[in-house]
N, C-alpha and C. Protein backbone atom coordinates (compact mmCIF):
# COMPACT_ATOMS: atom_id res chain seq x y z
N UNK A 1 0.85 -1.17 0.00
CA UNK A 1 0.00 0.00 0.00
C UNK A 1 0.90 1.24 0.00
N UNK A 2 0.50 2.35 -1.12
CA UNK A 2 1.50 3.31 -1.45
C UNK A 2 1.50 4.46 -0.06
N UNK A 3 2.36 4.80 0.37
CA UNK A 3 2.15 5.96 1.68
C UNK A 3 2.28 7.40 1.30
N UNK A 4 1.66 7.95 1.67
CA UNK A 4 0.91 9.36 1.15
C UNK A 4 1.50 10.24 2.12
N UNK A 5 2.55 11.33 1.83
CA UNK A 5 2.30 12.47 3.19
C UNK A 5 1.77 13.76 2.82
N UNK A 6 1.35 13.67 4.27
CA UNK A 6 0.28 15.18 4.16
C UNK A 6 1.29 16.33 5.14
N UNK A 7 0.46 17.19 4.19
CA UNK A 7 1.52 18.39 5.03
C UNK A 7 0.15 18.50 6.70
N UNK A 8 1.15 19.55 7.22
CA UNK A 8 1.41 19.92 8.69
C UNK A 8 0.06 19.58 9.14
N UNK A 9 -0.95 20.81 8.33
CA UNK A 9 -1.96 20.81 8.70
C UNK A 9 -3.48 19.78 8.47
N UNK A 10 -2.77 18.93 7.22
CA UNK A 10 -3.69 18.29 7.07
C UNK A 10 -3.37 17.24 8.16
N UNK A 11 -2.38 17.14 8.53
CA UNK A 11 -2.16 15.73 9.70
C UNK A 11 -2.87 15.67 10.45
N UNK A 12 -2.86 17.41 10.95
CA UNK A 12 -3.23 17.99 11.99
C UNK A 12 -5.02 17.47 12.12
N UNK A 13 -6.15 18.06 11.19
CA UNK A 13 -6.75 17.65 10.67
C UNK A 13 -7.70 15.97 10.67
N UNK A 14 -6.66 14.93 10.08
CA UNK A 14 -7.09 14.05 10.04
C UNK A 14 -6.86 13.29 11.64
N UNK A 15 -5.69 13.90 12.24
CA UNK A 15 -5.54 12.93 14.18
C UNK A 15 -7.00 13.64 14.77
N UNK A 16 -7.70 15.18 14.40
CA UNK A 16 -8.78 15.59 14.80
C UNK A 16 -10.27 14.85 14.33
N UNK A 17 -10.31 14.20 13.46
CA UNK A 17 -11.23 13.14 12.74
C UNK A 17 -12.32 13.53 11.38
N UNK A 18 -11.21 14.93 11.28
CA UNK A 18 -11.48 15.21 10.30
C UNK A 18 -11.10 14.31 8.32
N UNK A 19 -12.34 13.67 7.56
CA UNK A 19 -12.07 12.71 6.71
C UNK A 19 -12.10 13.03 5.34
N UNK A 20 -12.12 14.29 4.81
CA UNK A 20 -11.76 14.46 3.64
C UNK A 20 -10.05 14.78 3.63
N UNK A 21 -9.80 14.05 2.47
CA UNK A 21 -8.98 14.77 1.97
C UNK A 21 -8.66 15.67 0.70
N UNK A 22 -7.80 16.63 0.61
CA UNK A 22 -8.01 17.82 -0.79
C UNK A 22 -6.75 17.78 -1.13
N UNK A 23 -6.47 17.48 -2.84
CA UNK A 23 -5.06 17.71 -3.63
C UNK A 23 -4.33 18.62 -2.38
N UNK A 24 -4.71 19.91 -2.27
CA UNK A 24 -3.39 20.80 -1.30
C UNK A 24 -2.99 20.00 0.13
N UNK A 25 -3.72 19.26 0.39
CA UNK A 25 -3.06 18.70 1.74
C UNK A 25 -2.26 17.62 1.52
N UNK A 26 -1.71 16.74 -0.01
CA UNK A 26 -0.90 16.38 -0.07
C UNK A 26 0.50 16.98 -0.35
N UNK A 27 1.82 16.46 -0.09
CA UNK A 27 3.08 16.91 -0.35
C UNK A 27 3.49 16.28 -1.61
N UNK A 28 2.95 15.72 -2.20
CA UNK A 28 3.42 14.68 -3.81
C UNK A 28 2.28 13.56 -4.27
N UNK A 29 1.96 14.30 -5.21
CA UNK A 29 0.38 13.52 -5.95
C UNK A 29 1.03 11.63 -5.54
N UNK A 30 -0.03 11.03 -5.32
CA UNK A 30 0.25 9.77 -5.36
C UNK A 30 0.54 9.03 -6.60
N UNK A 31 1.02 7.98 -6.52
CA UNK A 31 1.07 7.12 -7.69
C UNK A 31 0.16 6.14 -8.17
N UNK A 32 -0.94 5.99 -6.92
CA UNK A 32 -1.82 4.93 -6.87
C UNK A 32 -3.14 5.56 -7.60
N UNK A 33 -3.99 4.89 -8.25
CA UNK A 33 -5.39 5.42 -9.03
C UNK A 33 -6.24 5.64 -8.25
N UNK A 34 -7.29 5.94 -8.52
CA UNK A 34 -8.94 6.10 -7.74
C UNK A 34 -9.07 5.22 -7.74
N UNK A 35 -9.65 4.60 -6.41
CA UNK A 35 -10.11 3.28 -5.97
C UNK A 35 -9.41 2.52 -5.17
N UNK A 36 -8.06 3.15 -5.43
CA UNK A 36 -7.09 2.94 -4.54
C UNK A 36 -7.01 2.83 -3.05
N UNK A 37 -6.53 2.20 -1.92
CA UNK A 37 -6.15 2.56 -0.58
C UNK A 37 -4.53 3.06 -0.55
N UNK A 38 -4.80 4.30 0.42
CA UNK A 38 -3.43 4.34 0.79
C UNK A 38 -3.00 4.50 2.38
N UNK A 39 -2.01 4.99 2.55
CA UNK A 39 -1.64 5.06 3.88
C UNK A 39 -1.15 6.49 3.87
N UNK A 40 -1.98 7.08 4.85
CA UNK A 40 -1.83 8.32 4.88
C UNK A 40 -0.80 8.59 5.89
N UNK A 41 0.65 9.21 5.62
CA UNK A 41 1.33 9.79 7.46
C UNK A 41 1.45 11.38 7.42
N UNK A 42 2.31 11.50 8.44
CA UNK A 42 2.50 12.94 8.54
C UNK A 42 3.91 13.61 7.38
N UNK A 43 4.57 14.71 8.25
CA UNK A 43 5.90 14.77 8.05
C UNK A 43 6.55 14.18 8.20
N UNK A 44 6.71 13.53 9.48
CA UNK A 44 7.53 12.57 10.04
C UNK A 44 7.62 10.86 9.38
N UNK A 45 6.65 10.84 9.15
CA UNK A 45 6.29 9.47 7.89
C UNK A 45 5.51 8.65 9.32
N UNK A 46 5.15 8.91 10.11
CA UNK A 46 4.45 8.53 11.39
C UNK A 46 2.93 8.33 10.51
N UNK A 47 2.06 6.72 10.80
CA UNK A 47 1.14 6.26 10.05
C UNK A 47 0.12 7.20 10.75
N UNK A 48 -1.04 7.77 9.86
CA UNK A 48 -1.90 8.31 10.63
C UNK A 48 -3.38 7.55 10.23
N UNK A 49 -3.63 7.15 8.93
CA UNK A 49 -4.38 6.49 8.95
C UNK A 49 -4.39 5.70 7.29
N UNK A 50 -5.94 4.97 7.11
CA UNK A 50 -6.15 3.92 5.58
C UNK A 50 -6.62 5.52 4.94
N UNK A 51 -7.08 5.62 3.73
CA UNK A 51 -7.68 6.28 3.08
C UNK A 51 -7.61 5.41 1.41
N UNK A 52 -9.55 6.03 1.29
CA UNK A 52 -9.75 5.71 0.00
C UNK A 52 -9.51 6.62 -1.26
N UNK A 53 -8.67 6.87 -2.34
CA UNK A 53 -8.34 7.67 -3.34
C UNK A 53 -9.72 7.49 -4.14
N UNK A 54 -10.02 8.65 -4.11
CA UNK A 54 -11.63 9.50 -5.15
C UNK A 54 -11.51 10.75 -5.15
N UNK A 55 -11.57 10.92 -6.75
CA UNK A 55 -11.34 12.18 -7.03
C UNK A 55 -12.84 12.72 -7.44
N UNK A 56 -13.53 13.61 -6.41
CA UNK A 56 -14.81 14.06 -6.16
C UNK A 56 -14.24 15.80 -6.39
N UNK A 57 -15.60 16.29 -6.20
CA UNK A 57 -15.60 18.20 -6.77
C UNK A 57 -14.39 18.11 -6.01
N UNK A 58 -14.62 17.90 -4.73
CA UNK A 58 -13.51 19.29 -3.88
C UNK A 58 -12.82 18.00 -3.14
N UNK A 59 -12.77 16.91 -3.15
CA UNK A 59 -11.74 15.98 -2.57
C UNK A 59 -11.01 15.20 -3.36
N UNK A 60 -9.93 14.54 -2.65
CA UNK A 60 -9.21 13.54 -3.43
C UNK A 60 -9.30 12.18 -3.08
N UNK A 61 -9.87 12.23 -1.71
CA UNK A 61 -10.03 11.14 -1.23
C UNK A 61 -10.49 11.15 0.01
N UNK A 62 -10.95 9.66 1.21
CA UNK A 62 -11.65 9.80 2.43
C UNK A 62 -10.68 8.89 3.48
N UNK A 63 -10.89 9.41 4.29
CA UNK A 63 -10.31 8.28 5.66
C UNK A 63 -11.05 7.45 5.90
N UNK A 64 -10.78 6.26 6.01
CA UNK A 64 -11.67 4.84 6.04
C UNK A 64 -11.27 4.34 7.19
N UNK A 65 -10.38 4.63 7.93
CA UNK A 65 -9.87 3.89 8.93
C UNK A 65 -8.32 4.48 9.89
N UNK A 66 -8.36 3.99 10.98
CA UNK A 66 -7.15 4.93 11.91
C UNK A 66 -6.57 3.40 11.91
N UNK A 67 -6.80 2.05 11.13
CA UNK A 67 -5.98 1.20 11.46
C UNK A 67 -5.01 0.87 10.66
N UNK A 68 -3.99 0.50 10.63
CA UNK A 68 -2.96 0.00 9.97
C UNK A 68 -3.27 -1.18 8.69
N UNK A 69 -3.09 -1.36 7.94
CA UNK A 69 -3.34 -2.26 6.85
C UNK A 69 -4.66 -2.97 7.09
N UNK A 70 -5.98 -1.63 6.99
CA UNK A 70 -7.44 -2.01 7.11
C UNK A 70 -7.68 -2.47 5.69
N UNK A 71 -8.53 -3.11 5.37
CA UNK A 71 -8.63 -2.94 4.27
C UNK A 71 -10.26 -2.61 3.68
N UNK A 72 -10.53 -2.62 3.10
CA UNK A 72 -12.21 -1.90 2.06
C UNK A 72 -13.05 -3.65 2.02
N UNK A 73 -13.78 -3.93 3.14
CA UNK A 73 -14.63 -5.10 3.02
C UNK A 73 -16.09 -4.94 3.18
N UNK A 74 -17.00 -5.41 3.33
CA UNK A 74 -18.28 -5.33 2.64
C UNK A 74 -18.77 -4.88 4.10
N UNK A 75 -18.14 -5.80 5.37
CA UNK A 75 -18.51 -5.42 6.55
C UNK A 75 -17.87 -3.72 7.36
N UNK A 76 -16.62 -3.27 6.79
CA UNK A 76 -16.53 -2.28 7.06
C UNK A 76 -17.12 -0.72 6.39
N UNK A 77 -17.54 -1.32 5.17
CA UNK A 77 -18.36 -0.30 4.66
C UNK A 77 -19.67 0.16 5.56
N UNK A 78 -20.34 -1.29 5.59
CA UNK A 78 -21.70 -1.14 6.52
C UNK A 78 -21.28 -0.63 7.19
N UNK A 79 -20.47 -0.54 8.41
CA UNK A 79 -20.23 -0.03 9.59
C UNK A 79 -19.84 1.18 9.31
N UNK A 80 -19.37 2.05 8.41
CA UNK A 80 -19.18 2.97 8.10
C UNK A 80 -20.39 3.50 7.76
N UNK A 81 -21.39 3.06 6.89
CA UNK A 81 -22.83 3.59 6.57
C UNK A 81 -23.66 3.60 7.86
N UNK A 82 -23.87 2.60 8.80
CA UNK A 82 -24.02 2.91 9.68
C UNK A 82 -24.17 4.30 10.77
N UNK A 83 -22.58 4.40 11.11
CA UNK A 83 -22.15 5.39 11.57
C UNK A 83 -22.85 6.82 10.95
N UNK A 84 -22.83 7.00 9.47
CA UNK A 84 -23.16 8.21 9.15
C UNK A 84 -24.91 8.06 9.32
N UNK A 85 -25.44 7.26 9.24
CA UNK A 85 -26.93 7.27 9.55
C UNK A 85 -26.92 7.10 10.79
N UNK A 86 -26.75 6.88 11.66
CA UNK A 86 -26.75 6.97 12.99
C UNK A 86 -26.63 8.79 13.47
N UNK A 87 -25.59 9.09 13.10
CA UNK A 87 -24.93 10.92 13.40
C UNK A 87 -25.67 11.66 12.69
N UNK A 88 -26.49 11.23 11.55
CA UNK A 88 -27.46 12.31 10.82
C UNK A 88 -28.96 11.97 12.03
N UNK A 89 -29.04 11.01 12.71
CA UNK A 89 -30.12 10.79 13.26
C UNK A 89 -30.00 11.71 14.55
N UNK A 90 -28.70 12.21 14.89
CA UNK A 90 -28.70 13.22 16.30
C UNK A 90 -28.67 14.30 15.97
C-alpha cells in the first residue's frame, strides 16, 4: 500500500477526525489510481491512517480507517454507513 504524506496541517486535521482529503493537503500527488487505498502519514512518515483515493468536486479522497493495513470489506463499509446514519439521526 502506497504511503501518502500530508503536510502539517492536514495531519493535523485528520488525528482531529477530520475525513476528507483535498489535492493541497498532499506533499506529492500519489502514484496509486482512484479506488485505490493508501496510507496516509505525517511529516515525520508517522502512520496516521487507511484512506480511500476518489477524485470528487472538492476531494481527493476519504479516511476509512485509523488502522494499519485495514482494508475496504463489505462489513466495514456497513459499519461505516451505519455510523453516518446513525450521526445524521442526532
Amino acid at each position: 500500500m502506497e504511503q501518502v504524506k500530508l503536510k502539517r496541517w492536514a495531519s493535523r486535521n485528520v488525528r482531529n477526525g477530520y475525513p476528507m482529503i483535498i489535492e493541497q493537503d498532499v506533499v506529492k500527488k500519489p502514484q496509486s489510481e482512484e479506488g485505490d487505498l493508501v496510507e496516509l502519514v505525517d511529516s515525520e512518515g508517522k502512520f496516521l491512517a487507511v484512506a480511500y483515493l476518489g477524485n470528487e468536486k472538492k476531494s481527493a479522497g476519504w479516511v476509512i480507517s485509523r488502522e494499519r493495513g485495514q482494508m475496504l470489506t463489505d462489513e466495514l463499509l456497513l459499519s461505516l454507513f451505519q455510523k453516518a446514519k446513525d450521526y445524521r439521526k442526532t
